[in-house]
C-alpha atoms as a PDB file:
ATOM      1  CA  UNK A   1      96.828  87.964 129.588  1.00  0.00           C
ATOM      2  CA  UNK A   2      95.833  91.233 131.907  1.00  0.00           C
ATOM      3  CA  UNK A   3      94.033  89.150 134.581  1.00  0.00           C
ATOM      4  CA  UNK A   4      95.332  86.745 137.402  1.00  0.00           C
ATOM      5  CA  UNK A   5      94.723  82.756 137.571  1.00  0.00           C
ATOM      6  CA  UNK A   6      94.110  82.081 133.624  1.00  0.00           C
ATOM      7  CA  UNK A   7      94.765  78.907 132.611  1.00  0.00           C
ATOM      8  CA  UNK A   8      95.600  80.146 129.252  1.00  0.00           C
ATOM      9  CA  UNK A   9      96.820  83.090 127.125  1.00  0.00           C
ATOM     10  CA  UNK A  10      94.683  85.685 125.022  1.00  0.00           C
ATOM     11  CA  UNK A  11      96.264  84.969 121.463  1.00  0.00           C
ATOM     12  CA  UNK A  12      98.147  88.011 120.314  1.00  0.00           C
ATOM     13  CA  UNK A  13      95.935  90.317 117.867  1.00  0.00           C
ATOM     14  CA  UNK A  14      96.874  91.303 114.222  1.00  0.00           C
ATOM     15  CA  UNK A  15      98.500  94.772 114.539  1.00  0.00           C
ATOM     16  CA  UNK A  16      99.685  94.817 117.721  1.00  0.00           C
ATOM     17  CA  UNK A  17     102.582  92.718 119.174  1.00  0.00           C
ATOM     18  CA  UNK A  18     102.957  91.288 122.948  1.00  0.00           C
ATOM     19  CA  UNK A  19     105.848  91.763 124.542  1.00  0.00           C
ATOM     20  CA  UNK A  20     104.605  92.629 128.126  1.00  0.00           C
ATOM     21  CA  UNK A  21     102.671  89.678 128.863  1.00  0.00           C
ATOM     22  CA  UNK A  22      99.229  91.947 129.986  1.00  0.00           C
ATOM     23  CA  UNK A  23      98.609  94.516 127.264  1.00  0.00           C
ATOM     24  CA  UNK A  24      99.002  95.064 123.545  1.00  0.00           C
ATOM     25  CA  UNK A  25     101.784  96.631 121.912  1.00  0.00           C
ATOM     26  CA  UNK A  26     101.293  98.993 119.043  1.00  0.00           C
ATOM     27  CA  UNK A  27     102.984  97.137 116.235  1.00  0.00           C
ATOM     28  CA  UNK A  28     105.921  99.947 115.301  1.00  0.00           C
ATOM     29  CA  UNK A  29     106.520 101.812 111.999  1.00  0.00           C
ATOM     30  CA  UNK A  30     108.886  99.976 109.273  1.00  0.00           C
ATOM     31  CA  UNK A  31     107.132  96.956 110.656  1.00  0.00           C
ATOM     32  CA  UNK A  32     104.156  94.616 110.471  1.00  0.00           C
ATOM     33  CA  UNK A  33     102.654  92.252 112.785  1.00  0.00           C
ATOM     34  CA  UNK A  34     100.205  89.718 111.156  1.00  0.00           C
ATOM     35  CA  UNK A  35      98.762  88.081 114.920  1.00  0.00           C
ATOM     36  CA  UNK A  36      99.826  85.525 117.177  1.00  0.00           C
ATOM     37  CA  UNK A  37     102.849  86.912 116.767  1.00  0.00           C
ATOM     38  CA  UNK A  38     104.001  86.925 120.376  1.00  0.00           C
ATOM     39  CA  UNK A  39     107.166  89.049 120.869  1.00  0.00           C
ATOM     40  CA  UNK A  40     108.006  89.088 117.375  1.00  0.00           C
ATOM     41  CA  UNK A  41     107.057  91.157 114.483  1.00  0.00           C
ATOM     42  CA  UNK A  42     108.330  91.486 111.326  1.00  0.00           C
ATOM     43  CA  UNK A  43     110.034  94.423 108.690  1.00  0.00           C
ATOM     44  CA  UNK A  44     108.935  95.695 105.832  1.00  0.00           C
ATOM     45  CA  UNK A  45     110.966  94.031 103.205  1.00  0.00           C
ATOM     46  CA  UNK A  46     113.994  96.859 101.283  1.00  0.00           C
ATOM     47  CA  UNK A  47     112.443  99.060  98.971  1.00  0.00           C
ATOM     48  CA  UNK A  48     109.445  99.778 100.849  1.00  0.00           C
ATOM     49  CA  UNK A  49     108.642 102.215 104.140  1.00  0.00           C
ATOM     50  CA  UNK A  50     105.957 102.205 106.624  1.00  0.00           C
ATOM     51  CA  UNK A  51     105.760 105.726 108.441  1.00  0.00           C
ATOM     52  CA  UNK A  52     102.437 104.466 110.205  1.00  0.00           C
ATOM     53  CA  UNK A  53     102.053 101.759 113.316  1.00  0.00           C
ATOM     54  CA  UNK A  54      99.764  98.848 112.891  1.00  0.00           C
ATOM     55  CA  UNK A  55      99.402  97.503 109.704  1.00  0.00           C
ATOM     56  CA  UNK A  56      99.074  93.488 109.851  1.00  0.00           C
ATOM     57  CA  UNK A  57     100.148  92.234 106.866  1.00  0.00           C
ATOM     58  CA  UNK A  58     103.336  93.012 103.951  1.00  0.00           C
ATOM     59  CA  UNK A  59     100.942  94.023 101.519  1.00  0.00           C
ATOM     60  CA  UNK A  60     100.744  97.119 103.534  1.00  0.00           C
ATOM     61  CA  UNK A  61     103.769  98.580 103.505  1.00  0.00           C
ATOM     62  CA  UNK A  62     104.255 101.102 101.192  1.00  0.00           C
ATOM     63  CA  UNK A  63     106.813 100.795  98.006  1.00  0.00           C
ATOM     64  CA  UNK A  64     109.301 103.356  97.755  1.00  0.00           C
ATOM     65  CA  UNK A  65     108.609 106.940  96.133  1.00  0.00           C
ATOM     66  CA  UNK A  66     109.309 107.144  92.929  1.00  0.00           C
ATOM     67  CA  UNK A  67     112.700 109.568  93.015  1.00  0.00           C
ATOM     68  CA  UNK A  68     113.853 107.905  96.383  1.00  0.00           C
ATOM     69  CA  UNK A  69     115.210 104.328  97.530  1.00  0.00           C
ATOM     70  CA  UNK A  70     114.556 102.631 100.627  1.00  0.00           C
ATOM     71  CA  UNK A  71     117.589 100.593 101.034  1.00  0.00           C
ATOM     72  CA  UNK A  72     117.224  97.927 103.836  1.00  0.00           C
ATOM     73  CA  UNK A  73     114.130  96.380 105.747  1.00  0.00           C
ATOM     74  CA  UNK A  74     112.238  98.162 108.557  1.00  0.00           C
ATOM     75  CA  UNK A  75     112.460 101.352 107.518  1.00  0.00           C
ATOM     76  CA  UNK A  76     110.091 104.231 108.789  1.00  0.00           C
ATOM     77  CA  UNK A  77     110.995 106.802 105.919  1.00  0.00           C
ATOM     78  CA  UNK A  78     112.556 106.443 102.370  1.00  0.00           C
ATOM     79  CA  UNK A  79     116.757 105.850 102.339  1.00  0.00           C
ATOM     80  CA  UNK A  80     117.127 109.203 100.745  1.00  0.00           C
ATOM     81  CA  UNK A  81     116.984 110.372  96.798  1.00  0.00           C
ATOM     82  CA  UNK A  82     118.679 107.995  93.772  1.00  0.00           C
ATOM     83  CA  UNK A  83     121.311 108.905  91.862  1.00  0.00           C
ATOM     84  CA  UNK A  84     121.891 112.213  89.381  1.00  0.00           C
ATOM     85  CA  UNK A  85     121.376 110.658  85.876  1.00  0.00           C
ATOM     86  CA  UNK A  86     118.821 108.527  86.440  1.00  0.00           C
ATOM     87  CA  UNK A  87     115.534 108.775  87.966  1.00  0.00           C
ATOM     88  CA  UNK A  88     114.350 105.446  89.357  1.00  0.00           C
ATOM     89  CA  UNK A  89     110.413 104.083  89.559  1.00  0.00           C
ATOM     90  CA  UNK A  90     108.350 102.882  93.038  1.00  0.00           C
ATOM     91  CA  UNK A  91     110.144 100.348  95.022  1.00  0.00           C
ATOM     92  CA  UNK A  92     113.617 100.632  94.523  1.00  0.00           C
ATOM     93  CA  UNK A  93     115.986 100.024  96.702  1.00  0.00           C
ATOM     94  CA  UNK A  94     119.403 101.110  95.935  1.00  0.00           C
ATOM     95  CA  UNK A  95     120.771 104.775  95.392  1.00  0.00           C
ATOM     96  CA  UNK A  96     121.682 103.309  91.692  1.00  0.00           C
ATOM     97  CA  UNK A  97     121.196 100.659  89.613  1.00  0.00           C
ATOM     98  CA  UNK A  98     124.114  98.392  90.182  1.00  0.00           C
ATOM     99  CA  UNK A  99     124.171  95.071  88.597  1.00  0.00           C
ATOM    100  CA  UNK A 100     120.861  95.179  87.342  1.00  0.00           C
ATOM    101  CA  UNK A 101     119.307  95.517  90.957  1.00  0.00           C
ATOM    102  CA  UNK A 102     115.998  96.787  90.471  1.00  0.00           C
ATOM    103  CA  UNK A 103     114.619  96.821  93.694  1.00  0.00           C
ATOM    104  CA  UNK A 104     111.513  94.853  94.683  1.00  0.00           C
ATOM    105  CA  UNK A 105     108.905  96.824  92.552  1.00  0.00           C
ATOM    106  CA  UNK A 106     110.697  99.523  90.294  1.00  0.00           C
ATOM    107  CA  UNK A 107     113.570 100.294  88.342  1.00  0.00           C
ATOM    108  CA  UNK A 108     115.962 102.697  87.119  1.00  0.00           C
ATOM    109  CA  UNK A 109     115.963 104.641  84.027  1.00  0.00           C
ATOM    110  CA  UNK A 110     118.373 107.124  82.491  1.00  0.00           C
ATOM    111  CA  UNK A 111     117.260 110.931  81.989  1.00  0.00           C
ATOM    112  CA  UNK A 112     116.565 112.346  78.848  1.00  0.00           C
ATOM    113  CA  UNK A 113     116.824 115.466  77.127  1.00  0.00           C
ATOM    114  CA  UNK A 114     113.713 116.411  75.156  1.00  0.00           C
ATOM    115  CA  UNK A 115     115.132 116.997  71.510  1.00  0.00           C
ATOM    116  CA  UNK A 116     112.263 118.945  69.954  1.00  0.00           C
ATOM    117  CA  UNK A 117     112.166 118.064  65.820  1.00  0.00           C
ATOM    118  CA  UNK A 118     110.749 121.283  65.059  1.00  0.00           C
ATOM    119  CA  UNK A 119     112.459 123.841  62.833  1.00  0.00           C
ATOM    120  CA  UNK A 120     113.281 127.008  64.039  1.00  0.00           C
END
């Protein structure tokens, strides 16, 4: 509430969370904030990133590149690349796939050479 004498409080708006009692609060990156939220907001879950403030729901956060990991919640940027030997799918969220973690949305898969079965 921003004025004096309410007898109530302004419910807290999607996007935004209130932690200063008068004004809105940008809801930060590697976060969402779905309203009403008061002083809380919550992360995006592991194997996704949000590099962008506001977003309101889950849903928006986005899954991890496909060729990087985002390993724990709230993260503004991707972990950093996955392993040499495999290349790994959106979402993941470990460096490699260690018993048979996928991540939330992807998954790993072993490179391959391309074995042409043309004569020479």
């Amino acid at each position: 509430m921003n004025e004096t004498g309410a007898s109530v409080c302004d419910v807290c708006l999607p996007r935004y969370y209130c932690v200063n009692g008068d004004r809105l609060d940008d809801c930060p990156s590697g976060a969402f904030c779905p309203g009403a939220n008061g002083y809380n907001y919550s992360l995006c879950p592991a194997g996704t990133f949000n590099n962008v403030t506001n977003l309101e729901a889950t849903l928006e956060c986005a899954q991890c590149r496909g060729g990087s990991y985002c390993e724990t919640p709230g993260l503004p940027e991707p972990t950093g690349l996955c392993a040499a030997g495999y290349f790994c799918e959106l979402g993941v969220d470990t460096i490699a796939p260690e018993n048979n973690n996928t991540g939330t949305g992807g998954g790993y898969w072993p490179e391959r050479s391309v074995i042409s079965d043309k004569k020479l």
